[in-house]
Protein backbone atom coordinates (compact mmCIF):
# COMPACT_ATOMS: atom_id res chain seq x y z
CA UNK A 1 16.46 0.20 58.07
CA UNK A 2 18.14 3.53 57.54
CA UNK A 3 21.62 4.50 59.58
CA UNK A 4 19.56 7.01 61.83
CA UNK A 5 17.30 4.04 62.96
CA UNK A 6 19.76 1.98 63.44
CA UNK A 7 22.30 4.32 65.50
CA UNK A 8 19.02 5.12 68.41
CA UNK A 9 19.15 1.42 69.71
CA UNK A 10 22.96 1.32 69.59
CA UNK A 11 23.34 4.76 71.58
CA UNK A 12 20.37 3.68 73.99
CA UNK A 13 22.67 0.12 74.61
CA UNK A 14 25.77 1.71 74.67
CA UNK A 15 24.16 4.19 76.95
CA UNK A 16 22.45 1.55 79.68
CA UNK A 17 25.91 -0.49 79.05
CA UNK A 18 27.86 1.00 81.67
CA UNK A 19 27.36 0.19 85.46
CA UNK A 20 27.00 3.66 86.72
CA UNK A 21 24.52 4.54 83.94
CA UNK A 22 22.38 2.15 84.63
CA UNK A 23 22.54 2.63 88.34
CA UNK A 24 21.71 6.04 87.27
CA UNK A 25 18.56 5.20 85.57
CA UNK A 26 17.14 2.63 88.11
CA UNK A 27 17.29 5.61 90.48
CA UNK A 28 15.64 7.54 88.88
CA UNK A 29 12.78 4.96 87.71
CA UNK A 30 12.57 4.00 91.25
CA UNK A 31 12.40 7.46 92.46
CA UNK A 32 10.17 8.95 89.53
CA UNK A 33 12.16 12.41 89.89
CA UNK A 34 15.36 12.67 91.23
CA UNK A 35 17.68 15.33 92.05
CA UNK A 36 21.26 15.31 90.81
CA UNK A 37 22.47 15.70 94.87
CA UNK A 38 20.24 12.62 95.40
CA UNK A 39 22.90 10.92 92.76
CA UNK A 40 25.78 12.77 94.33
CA UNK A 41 25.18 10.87 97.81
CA UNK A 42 24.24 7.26 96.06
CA UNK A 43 27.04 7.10 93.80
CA UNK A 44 30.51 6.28 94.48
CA UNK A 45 32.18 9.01 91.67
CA UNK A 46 32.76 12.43 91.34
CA UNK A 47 30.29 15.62 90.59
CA UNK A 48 31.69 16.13 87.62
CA UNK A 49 31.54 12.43 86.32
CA UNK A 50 27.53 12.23 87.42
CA UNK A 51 27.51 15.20 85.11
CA UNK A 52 29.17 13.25 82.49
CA UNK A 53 26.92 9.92 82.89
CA UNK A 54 23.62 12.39 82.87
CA UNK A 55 24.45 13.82 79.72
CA UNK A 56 24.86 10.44 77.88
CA UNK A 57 22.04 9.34 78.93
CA UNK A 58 19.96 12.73 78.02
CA UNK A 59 21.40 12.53 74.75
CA UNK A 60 20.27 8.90 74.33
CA UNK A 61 16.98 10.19 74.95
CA UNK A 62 16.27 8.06 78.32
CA UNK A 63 16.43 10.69 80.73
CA UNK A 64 14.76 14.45 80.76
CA UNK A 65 15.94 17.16 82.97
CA UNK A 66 13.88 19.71 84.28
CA UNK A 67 15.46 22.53 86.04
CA UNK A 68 13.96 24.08 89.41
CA UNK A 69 16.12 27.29 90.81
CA UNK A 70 20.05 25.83 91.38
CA UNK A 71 18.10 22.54 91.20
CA UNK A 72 17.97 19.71 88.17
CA UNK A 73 16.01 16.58 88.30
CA UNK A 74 15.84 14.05 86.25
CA UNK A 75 13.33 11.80 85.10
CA UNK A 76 13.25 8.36 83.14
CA UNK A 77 11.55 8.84 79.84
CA UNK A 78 9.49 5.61 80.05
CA UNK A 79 8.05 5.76 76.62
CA UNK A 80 11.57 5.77 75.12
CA UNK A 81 12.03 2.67 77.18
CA UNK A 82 9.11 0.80 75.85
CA UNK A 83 9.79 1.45 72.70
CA UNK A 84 12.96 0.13 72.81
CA UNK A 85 11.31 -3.03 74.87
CA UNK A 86 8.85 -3.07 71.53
CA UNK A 87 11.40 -2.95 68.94
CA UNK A 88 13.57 -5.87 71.07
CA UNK A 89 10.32 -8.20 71.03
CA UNK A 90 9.77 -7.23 67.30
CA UNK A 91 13.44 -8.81 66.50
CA UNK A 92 12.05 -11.47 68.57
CA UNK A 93 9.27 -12.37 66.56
CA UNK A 94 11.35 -12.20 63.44
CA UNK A 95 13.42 -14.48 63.50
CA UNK A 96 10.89 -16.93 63.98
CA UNK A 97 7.91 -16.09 62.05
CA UNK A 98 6.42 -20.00 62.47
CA UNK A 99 6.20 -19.12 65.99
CA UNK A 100 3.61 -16.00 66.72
CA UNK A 101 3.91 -16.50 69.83
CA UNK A 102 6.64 -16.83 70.66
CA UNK A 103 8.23 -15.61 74.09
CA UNK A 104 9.21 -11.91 74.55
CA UNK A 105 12.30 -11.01 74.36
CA UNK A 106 12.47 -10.51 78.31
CA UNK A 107 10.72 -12.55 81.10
CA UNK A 108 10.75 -12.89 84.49
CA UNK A 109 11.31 -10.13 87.26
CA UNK A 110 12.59 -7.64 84.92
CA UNK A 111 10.17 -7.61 82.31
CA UNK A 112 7.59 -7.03 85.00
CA UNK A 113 8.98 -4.05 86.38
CA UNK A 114 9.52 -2.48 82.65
CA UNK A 115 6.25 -3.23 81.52
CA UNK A 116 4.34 -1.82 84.59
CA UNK A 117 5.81 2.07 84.20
């Protein structure tokens, strides 16, 4: 694996680490399109942080932006997240290659709700 692959996983963690982040992005999945005033009135932190946390995440490739007049929404890029979700159950299956199949990587409640977007 060459540093570029292994730096996207590591931003998109580091990214979906931190609580507002991924407050951010359930939003937003929940929503399907959400406007940045939406966030402002959900989230206990300034304008200017929101600004801050969007950007992170747009640069980690999980969220586009799609501007509309004075307005920007924001939408979860789903395929980024299922790739991630693909590449998490690959390391799965790895490590125990005597086991095809074996369980993903995630179960339960929240592997529902990522699989069905």
């Amino acid at each position: 694996m060459d540093a570029t692959s292994q730096q996207l996983p590591a931003r998109t963690f580091k990214a979906l680490g931190d609580p507002v982040r991924w407050s951010i992005v359930q939003q937003i999945a929940a929503a399907g399109e959400l406007a940045c005033i939406t966030l402002e009135d959900t989230l206990p932190v300034s304008k200017p942080t929101i600004s801050y946390h969007l950007k992170i995440l747009h640069q980690a490739g999980l969220i586009d932006v799609r501007k509309s007049g004075r307005n920007r929404y924001y939408s979860v890029r789903r395929e980024a997240l299922r790739t991630l979700l693909d590449d998490l159950r690959e390391l799965g299956r790895g490590r125990n290659r005597a086991d095809a199949h074996a369980q993903p990587v995630l179960s339960g409640p929240v592997r529902e709700r990522i699989l069905t977007w």
